[in-house]
N, C-alpha and C. Protein backbone atom coordinates (compact mmCIF):
# COMPACT_ATOMS: atom_id res chain seq x y z
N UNK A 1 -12.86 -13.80 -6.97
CA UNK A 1 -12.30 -12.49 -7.25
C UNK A 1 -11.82 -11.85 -5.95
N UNK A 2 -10.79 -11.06 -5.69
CA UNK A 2 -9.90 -10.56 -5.11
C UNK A 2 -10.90 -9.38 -4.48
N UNK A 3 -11.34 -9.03 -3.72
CA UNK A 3 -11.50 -7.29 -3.15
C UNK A 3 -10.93 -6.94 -2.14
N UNK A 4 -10.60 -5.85 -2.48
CA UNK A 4 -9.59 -5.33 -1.49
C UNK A 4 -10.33 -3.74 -1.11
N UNK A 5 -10.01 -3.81 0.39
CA UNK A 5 -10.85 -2.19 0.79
C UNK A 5 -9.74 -2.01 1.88
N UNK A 6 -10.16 -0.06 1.79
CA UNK A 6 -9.00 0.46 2.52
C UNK A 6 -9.54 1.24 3.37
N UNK A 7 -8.83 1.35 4.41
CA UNK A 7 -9.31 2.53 5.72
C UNK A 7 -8.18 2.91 6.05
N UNK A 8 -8.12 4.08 6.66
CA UNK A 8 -7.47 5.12 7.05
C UNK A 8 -7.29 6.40 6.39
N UNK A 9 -5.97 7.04 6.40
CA UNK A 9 -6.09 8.40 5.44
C UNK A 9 -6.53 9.70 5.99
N UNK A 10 -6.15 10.22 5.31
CA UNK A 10 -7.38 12.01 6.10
C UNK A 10 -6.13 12.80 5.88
N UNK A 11 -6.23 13.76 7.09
CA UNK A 11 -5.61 14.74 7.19
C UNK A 11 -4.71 14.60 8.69
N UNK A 12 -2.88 15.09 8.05
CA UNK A 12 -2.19 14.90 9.29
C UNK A 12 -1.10 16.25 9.06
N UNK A 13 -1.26 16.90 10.31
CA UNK A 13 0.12 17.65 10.31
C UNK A 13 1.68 17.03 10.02
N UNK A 14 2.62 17.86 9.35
CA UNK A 14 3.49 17.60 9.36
C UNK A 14 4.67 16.68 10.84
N UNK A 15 5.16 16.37 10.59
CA UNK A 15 5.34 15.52 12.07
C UNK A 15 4.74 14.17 12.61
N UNK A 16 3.69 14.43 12.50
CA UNK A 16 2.28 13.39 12.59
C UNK A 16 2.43 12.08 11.69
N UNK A 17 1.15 11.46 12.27
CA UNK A 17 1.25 10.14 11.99
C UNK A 17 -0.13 9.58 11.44
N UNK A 18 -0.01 8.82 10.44
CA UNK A 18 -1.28 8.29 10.06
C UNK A 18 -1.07 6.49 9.81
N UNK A 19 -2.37 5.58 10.08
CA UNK A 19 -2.77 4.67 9.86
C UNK A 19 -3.25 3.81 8.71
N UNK A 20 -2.88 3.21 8.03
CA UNK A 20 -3.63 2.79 6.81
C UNK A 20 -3.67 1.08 6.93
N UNK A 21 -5.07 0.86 6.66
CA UNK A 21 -5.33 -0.64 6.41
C UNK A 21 -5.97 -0.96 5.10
N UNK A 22 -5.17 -2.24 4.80
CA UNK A 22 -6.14 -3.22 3.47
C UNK A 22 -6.53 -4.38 4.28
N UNK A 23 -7.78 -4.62 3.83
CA UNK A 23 -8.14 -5.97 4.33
C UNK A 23 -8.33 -6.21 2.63
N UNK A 24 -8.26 -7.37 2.47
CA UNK A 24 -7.90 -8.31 1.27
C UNK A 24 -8.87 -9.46 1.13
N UNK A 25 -9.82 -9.63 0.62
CA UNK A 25 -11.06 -11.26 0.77
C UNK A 25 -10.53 -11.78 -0.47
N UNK A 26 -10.88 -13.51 -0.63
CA UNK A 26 -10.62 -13.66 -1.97
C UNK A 26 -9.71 -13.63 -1.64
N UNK A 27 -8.58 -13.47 -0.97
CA UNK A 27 -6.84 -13.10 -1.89
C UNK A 27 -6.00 -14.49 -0.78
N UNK A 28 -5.22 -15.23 -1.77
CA UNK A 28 -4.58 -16.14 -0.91
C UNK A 28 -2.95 -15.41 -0.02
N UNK A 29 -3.51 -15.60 1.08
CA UNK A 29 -2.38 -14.01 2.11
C UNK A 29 -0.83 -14.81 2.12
N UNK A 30 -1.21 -16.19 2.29
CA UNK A 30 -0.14 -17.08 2.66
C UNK A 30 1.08 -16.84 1.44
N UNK A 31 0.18 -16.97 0.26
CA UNK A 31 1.14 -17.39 -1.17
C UNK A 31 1.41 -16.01 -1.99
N UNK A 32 0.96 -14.61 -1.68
CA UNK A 32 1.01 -13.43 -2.48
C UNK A 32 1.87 -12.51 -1.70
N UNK A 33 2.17 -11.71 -2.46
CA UNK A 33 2.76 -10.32 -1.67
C UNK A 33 1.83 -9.50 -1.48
N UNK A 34 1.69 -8.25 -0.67
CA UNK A 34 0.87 -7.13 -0.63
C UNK A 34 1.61 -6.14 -0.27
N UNK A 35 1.14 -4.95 -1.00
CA UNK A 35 2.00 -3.40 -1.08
C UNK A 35 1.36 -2.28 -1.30
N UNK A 36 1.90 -1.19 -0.80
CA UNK A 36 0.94 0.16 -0.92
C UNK A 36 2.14 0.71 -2.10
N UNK A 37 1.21 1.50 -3.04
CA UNK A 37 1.44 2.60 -4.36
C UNK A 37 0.56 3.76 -3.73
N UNK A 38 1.88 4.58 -4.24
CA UNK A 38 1.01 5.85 -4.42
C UNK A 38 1.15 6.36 -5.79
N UNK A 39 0.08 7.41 -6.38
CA UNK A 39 -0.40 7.81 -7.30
C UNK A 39 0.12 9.15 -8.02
N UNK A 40 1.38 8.99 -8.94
CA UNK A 40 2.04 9.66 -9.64
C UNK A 40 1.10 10.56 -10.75
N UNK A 41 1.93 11.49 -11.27
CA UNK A 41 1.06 12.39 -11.95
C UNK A 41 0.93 11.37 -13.34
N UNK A 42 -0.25 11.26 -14.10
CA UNK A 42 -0.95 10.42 -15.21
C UNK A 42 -1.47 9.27 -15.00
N UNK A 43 -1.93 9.26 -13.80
CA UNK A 43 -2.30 7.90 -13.25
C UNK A 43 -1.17 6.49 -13.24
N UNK A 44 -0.09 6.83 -12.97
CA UNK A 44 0.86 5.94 -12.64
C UNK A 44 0.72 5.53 -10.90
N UNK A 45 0.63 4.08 -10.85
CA UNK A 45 0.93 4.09 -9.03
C UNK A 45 2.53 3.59 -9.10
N UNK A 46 3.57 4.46 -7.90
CA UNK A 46 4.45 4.08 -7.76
C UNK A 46 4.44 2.84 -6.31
N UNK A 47 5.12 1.69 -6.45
CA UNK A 47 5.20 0.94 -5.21
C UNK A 47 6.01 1.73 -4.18
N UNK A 48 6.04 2.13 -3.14
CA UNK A 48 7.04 2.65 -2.17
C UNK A 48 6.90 1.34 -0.85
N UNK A 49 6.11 0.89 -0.85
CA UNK A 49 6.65 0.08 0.28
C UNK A 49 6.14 -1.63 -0.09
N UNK A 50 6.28 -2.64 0.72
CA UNK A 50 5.39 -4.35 0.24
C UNK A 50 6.07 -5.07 0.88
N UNK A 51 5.03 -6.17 1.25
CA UNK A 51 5.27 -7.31 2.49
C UNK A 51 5.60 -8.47 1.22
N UNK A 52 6.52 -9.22 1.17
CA UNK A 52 6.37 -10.05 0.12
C UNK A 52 5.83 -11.50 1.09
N UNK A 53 5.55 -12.28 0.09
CA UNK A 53 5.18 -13.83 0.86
C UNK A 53 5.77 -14.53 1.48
N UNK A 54 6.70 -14.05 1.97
CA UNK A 54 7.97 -14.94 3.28
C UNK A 54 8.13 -13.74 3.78
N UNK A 55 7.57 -13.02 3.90
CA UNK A 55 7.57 -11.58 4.97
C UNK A 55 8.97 -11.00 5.18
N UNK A 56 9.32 -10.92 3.63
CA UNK A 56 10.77 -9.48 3.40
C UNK A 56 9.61 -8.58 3.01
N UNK A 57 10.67 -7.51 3.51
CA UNK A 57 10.35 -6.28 3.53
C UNK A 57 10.66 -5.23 2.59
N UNK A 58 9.77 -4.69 1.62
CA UNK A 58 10.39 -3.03 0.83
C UNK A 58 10.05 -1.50 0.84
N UNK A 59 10.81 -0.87 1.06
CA UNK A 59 10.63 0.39 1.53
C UNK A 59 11.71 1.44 0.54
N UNK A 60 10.59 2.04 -0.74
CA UNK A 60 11.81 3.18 -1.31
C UNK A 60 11.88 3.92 -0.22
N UNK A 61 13.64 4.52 -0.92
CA UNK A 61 14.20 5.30 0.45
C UNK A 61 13.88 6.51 1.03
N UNK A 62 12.18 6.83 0.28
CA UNK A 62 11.52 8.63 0.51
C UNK A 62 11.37 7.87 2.16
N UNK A 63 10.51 6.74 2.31
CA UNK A 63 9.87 5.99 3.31
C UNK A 63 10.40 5.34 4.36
N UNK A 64 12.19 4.88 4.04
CA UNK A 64 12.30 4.12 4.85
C UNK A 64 12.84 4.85 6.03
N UNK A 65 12.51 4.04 7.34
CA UNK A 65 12.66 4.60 8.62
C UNK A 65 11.62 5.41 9.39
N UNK A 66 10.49 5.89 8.32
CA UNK A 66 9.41 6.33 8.61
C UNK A 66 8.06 5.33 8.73
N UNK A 67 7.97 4.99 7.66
CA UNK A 67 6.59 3.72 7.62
C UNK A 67 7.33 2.65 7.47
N UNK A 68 6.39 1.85 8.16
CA UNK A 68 6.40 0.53 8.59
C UNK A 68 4.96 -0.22 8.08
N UNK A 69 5.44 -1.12 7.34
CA UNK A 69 4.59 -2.14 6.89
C UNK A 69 4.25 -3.45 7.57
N UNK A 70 3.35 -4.42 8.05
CA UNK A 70 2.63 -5.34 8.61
C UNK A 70 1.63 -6.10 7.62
N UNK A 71 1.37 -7.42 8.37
CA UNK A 71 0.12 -7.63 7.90
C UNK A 71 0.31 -8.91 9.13
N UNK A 72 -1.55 -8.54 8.80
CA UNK A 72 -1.89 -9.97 10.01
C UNK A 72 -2.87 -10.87 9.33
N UNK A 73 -2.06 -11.95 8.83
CA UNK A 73 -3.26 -13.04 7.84
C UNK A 73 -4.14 -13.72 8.45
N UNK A 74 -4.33 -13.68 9.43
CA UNK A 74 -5.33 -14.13 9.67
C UNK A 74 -6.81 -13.45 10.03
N UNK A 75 -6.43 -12.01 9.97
CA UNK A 75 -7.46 -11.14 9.88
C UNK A 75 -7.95 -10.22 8.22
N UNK A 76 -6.71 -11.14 7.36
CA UNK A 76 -6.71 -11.05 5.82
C UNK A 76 -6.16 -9.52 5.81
N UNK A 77 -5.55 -9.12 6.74
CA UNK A 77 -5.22 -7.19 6.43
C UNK A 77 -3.76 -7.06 7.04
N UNK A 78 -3.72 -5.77 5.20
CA UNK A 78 -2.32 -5.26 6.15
C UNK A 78 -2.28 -4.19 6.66
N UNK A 79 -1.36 -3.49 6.98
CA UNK A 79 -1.13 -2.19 7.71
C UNK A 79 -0.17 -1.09 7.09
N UNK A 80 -0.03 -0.03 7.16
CA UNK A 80 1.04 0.64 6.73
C UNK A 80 0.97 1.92 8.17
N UNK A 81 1.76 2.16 8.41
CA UNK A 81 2.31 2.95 10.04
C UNK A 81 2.61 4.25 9.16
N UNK A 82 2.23 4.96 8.97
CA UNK A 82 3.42 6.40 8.56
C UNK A 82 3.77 7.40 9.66
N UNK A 83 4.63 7.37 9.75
CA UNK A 83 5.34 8.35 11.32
C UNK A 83 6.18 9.60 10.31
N UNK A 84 6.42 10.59 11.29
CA UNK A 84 7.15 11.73 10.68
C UNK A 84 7.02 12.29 9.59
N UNK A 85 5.68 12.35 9.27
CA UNK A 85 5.06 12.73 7.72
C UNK A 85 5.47 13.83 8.03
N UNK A 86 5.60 14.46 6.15
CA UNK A 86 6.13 15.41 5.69
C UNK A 86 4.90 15.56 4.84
N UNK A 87 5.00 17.32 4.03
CA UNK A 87 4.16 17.71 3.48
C UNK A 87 4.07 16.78 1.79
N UNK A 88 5.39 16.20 1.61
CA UNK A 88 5.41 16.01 0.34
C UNK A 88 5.12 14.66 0.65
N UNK A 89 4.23 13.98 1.71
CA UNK A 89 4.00 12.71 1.21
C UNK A 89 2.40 12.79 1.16
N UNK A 90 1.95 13.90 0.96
CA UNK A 90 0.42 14.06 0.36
C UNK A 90 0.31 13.23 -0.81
N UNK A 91 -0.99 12.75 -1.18
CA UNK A 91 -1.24 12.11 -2.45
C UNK A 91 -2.20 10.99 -2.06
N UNK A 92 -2.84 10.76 -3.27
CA UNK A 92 -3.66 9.38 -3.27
C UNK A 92 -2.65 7.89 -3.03
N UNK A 93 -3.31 7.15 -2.14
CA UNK A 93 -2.80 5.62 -2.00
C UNK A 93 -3.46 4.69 -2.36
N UNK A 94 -2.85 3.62 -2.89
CA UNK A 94 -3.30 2.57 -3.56
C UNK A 94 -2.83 1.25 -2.58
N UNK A 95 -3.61 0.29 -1.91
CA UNK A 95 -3.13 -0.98 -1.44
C UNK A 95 -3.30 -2.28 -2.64
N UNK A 96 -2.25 -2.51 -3.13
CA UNK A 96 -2.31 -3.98 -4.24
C UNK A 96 -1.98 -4.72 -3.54
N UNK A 97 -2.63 -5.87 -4.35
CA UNK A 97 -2.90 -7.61 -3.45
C UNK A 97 -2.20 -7.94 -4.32
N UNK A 98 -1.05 -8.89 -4.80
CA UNK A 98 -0.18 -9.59 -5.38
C UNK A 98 -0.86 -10.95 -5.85
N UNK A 99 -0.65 -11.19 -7.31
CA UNK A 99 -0.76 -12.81 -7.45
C UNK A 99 -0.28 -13.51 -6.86
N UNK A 100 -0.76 -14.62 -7.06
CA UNK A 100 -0.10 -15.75 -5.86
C UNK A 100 1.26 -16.14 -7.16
N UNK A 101 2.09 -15.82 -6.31
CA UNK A 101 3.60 -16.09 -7.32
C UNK A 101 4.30 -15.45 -8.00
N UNK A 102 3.65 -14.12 -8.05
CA UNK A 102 4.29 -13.23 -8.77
C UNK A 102 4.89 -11.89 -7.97
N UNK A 103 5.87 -10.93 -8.23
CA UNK A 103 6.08 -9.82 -7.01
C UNK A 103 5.33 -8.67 -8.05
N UNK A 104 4.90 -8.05 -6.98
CA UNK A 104 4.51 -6.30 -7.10
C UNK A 104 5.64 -6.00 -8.21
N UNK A 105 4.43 -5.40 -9.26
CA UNK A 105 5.66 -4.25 -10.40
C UNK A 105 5.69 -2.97 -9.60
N UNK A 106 7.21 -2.40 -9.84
CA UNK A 106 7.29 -1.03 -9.06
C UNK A 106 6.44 -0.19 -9.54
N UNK A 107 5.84 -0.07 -11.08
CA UNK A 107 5.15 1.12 -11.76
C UNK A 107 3.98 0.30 -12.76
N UNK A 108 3.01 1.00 -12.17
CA UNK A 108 1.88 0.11 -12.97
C UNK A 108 1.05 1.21 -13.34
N UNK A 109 -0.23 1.12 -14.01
CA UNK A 109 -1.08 2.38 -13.69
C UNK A 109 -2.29 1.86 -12.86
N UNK A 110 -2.57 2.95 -12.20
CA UNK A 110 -3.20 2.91 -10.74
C UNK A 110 -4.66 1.77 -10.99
N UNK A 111 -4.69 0.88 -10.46
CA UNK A 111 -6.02 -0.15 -10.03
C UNK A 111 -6.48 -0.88 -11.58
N UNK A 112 -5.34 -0.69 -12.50
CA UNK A 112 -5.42 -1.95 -13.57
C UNK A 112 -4.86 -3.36 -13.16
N UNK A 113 -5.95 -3.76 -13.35
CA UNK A 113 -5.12 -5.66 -12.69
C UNK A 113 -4.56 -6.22 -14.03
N UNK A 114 -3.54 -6.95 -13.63
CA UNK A 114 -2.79 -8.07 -14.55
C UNK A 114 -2.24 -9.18 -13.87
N UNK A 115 -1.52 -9.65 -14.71
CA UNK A 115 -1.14 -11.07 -14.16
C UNK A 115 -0.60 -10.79 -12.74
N UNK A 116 0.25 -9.68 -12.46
CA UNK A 116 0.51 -9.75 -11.30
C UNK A 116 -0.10 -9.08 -9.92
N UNK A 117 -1.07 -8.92 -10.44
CA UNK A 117 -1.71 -7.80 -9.59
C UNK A 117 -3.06 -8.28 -9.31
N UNK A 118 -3.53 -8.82 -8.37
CA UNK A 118 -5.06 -9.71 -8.46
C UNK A 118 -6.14 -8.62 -7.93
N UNK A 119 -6.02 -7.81 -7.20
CA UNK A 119 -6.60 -6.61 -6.96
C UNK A 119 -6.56 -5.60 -6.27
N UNK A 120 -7.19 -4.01 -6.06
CA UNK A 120 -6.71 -2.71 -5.98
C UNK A 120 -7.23 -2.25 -4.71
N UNK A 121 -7.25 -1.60 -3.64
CA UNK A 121 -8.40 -0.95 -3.14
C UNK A 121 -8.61 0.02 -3.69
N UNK A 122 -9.87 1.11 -3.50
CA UNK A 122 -10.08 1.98 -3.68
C UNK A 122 -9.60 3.33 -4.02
N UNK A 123 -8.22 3.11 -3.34
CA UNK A 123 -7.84 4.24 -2.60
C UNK A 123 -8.06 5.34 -1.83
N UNK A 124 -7.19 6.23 -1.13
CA UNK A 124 -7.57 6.51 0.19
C UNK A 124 -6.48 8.30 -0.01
N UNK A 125 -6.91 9.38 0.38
CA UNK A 125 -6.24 10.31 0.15
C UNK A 125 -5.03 10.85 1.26
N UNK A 126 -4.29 10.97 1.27
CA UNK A 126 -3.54 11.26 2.31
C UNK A 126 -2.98 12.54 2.31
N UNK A 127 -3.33 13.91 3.33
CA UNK A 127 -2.67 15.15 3.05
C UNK A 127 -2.10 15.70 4.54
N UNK A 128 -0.84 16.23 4.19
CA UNK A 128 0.03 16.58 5.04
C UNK A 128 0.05 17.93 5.30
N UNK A 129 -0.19 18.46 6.45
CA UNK A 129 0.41 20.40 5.46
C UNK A 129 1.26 20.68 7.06
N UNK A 130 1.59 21.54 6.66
CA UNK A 130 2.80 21.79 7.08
C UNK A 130 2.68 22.52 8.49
């Protein structure tokens, strides 16, 4: 089984910058994608960013140019960079671990696994103010 745990998060002024890690056990890093969701109103997670398994890159366009996504497999974790936060990127985050073979759905609801989704972290709160 897949577990996935997350660190980083908190509280950042507008401008500012925050850190976020998944480390991933259980999860094959080589053959899956991994991606951060954040947490839409009704428990929807939207994907905004994901490392796929040949290391392309996705970034909706609230994000791109601001966060930067990583991962280092051999320490089983990825990273997400957020620079130039704004107030409206407050909200709960979700890091999903990808099946091996399948890509990240853009809209899932938050930390239900399925075929494509092998497992969730916790999530982690992220607030911006201004």
């Amino acid at each position: 089984e897949v577990e996935v745990t997350e660190s980083g998060g908190g509280l950042a002024q507008a401008g500012g910058s925050l850190r976020l890690s998944c480390t991933a056990l259980g999860f094959n890093h080589d053959g899956s994608d991994i991606g951060w969701y954040r947490q839409a109103p009704g428990n929807e997670c939207e994907l905004f960013s994901s490392m796929r398994r040949d290391g392309t890159t996705y970034y909706e366009e609230r994000v791109k140019g601001r966060f930067t996504i990583s991962r280092d497999n051999a320490k089983n974790t990825a990273y997400l960079e957020m620079g130039s936060l704004k107030p409206e990127d407050t909200g709960g985050y979700y890091c999903g671990a990808g099946s091996a073979g399948h890509s990240l759905p853009r809209l899932i609801l938050c930390r239900v696994k399925r075929y494509n989704v092998a497992g969730w972290g916790q999530g982690t709160q992220v607030t911006v103010s201004s």
